[in-house]
Protein backbone atom coordinates (compact mmCIF):
# COMPACT_ATOMS: atom_id res chain seq x y z
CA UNK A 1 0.00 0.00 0.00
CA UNK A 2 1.28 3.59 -0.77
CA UNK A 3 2.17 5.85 2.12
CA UNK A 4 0.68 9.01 1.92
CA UNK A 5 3.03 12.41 1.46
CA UNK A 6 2.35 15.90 1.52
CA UNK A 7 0.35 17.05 -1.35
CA UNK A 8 -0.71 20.78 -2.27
CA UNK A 9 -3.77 22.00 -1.20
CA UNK A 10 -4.76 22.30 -5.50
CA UNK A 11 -4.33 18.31 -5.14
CA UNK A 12 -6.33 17.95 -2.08
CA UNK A 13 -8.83 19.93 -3.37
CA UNK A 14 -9.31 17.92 -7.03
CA UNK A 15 -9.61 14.62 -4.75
CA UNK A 16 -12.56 15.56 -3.01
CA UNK A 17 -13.91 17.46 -5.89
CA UNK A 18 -14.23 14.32 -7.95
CA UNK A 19 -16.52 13.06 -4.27
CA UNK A 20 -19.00 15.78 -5.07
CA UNK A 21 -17.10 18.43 -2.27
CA UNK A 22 -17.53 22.05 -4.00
CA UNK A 23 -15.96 25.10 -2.74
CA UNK A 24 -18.13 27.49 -0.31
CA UNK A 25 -15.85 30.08 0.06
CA UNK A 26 -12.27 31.02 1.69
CA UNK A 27 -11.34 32.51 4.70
CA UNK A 28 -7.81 34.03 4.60
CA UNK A 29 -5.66 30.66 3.91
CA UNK A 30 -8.31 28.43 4.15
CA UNK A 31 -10.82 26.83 1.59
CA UNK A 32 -14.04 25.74 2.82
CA UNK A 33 -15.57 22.69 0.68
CA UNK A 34 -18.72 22.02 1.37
CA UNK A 35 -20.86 18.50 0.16
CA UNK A 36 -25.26 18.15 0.49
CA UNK A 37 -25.91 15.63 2.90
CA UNK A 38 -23.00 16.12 5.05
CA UNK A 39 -22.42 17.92 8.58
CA UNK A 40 -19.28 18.91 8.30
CA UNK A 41 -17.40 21.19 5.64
CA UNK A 42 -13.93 19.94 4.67
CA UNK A 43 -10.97 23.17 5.57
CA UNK A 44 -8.52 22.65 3.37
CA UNK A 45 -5.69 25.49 4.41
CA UNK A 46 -3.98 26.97 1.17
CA UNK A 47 -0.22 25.37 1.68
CA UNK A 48 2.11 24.47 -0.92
CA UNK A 49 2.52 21.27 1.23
CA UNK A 50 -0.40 19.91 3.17
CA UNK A 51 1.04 17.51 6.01
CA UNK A 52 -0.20 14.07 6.70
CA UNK A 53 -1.43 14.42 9.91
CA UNK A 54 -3.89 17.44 8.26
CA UNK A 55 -4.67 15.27 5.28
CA UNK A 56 -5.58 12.06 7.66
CA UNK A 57 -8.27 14.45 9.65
CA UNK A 58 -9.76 15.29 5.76
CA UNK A 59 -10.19 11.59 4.93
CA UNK A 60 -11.77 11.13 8.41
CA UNK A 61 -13.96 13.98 8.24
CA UNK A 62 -15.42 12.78 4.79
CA UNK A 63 -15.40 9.34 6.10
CA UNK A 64 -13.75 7.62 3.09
CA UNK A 65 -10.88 5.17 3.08
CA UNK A 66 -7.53 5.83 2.65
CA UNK A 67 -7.50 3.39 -0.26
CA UNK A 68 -10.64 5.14 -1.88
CA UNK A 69 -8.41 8.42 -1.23
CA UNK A 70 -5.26 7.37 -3.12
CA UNK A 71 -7.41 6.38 -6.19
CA UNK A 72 -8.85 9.79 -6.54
CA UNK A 73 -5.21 10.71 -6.33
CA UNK A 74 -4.11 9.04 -8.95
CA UNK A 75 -7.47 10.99 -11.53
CA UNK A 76 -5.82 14.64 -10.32
C-alpha cells in the first residue's frame, strides 16, 4: 500500500472534488468545501505542502478510506 506524502492543497482539493465536495468560500488561507448531505465542511488550508497528519483528519472527516483516497489521487 502507498504511504501518503504531503500534497498541495490544489491536489487535495481535485480529490474531493471528484466526491461531489464544491468550494463554499475562503477565509484568509483556508478553503471551505462544502458537500449536500454532510455535517461537516472539509478546511482545506492553502499550503504548498499539506502535512499528513492534516490530510488524515480530511479523509476522516469525509469518512472515506484511505484506499478510496489514493485512487482519486491518482485521476488529479
Amino acid at each position: 500500500m502507498p504511504r501518503l506524502t504531503p500534497l498541495s492543497w490544489e491536489k487535495i482539493v481535485c480529490v474531493f472534488g471528484k466526491l461531489g465536495y464544491r468550494k463554499a468560500g475562503q477565509k484568509g488561507s483556508h478553503v471551505k468545501l462544502e458537500k449536500a448531505g454532510t455535517a461537516r465542511p472539509l478546511i482545506v488550508p492553502r499550503y504548498n505542502e499539506v502535512g499528513i497528519d492534516i490530510i488524515h483528519n480530511l479523509i476522516r472527516t469525509a469518512a472515506i478510506s484511505r484506499e478510496a483516497f489514493l485512487a482519486l489521487l491518482d485521476r488529479c
